[in-house]
C-alpha atoms as a PDB file:
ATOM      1  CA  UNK A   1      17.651  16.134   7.574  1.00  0.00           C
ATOM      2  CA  UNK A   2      16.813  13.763  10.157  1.00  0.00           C
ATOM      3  CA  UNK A   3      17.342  10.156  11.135  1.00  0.00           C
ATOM      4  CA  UNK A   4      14.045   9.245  10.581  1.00  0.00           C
ATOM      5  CA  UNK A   5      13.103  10.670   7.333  1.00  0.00           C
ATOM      6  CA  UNK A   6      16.703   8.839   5.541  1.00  0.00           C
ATOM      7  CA  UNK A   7      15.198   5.649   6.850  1.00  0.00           C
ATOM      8  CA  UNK A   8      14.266   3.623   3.604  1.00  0.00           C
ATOM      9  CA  UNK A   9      11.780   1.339   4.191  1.00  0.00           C
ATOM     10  CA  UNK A  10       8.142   3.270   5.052  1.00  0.00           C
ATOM     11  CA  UNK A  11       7.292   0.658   7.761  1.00  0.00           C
ATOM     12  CA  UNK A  12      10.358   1.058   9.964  1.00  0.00           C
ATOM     13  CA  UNK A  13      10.257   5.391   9.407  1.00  0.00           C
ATOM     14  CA  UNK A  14       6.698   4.971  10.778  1.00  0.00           C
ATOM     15  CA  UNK A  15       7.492   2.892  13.794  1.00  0.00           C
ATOM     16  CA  UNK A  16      10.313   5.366  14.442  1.00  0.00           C
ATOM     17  CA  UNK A  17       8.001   8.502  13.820  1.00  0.00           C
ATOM     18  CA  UNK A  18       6.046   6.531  16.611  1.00  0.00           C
ATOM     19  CA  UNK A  19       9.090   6.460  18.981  1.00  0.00           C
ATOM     20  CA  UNK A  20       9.951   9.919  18.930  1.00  0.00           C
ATOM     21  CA  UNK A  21       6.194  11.101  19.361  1.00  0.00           C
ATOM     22  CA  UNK A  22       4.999   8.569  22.276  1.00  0.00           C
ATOM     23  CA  UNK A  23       8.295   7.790  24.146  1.00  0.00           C
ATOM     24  CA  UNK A  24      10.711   9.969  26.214  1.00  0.00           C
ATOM     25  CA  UNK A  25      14.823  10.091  25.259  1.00  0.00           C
ATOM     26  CA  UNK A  26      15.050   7.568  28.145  1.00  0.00           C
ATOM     27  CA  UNK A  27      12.543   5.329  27.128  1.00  0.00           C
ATOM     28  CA  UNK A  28      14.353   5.176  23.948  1.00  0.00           C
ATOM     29  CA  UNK A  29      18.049   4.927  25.800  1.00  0.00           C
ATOM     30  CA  UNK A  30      16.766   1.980  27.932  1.00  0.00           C
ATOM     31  CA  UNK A  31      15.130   0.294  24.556  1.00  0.00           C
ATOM     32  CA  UNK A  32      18.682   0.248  22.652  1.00  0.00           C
ATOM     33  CA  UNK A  33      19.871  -1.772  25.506  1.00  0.00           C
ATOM     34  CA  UNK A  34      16.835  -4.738  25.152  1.00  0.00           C
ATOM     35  CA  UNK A  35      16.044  -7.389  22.429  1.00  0.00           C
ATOM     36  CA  UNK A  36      13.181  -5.828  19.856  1.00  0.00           C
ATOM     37  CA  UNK A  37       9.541  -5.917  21.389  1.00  0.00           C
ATOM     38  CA  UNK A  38       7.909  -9.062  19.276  1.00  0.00           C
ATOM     39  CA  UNK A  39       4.430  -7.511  19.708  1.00  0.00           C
ATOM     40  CA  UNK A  40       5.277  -4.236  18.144  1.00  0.00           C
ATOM     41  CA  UNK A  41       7.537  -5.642  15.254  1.00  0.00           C
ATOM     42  CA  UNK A  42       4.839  -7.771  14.747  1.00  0.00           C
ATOM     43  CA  UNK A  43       2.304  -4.854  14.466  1.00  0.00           C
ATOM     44  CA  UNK A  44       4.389  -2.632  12.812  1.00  0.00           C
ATOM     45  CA  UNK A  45       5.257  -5.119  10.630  1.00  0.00           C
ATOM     46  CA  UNK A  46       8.815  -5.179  11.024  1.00  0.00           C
ATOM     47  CA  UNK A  47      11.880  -7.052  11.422  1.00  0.00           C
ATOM     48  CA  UNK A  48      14.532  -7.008  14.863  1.00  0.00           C
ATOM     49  CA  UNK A  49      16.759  -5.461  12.532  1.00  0.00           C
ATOM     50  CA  UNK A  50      14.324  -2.762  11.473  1.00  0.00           C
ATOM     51  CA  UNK A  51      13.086  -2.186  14.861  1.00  0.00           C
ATOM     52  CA  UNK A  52      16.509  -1.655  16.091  1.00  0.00           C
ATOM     53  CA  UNK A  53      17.493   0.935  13.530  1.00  0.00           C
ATOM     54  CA  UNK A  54      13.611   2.681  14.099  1.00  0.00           C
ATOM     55  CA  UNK A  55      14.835   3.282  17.902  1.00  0.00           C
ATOM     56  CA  UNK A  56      18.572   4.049  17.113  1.00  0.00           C
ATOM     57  CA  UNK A  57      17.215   6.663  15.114  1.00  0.00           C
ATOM     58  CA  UNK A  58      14.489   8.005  16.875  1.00  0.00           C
ATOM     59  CA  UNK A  59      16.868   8.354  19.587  1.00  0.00           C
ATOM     60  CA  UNK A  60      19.257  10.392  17.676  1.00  0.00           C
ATOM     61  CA  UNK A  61      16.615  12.687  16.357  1.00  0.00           C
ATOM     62  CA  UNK A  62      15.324  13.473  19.888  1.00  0.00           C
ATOM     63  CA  UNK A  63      18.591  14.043  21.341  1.00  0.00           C
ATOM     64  CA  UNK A  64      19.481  16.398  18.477  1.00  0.00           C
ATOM     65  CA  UNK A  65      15.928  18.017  18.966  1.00  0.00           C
ATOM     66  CA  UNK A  66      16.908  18.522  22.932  1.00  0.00           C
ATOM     67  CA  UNK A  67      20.490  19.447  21.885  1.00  0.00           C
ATOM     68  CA  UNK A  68      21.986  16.579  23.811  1.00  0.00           C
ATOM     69  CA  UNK A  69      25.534  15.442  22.031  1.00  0.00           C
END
């Protein structure tokens, strides 16, 4: 089972879903390392927690998807 899908709240699995489709395992590497984007939490709803756990996990999935450790 992936990341994504044991996410709980439907909001932050969506925004994640998101991540994995539209942004490339780099994207995602260099977004764990800034502060959540306030124009997609606030379009998605979501909090900087929730955002951060939406890329930590979309991250994960795609590296397990690419077979990176």
């Amino acid at each position: 089972m992936s990341l994504i899908e044991q996410l709980s709240d439907e909001r932050t699995r969506a925004f994640a879903q998101h991540c994995i489709e539209k942004k490339s395992t780099e994207e995602l590497r260099e977004m764990t390392n800034t502060a959540g984007d306030e124009s997609e939490m606030k379009h998605w709803e979501i909090s900087q927690g929730q955002w951060e756990e939406a890329v930590a996990a979309a991250l994960a999935d795609q590296e397990a998807q690419e077979g990176e450790p």
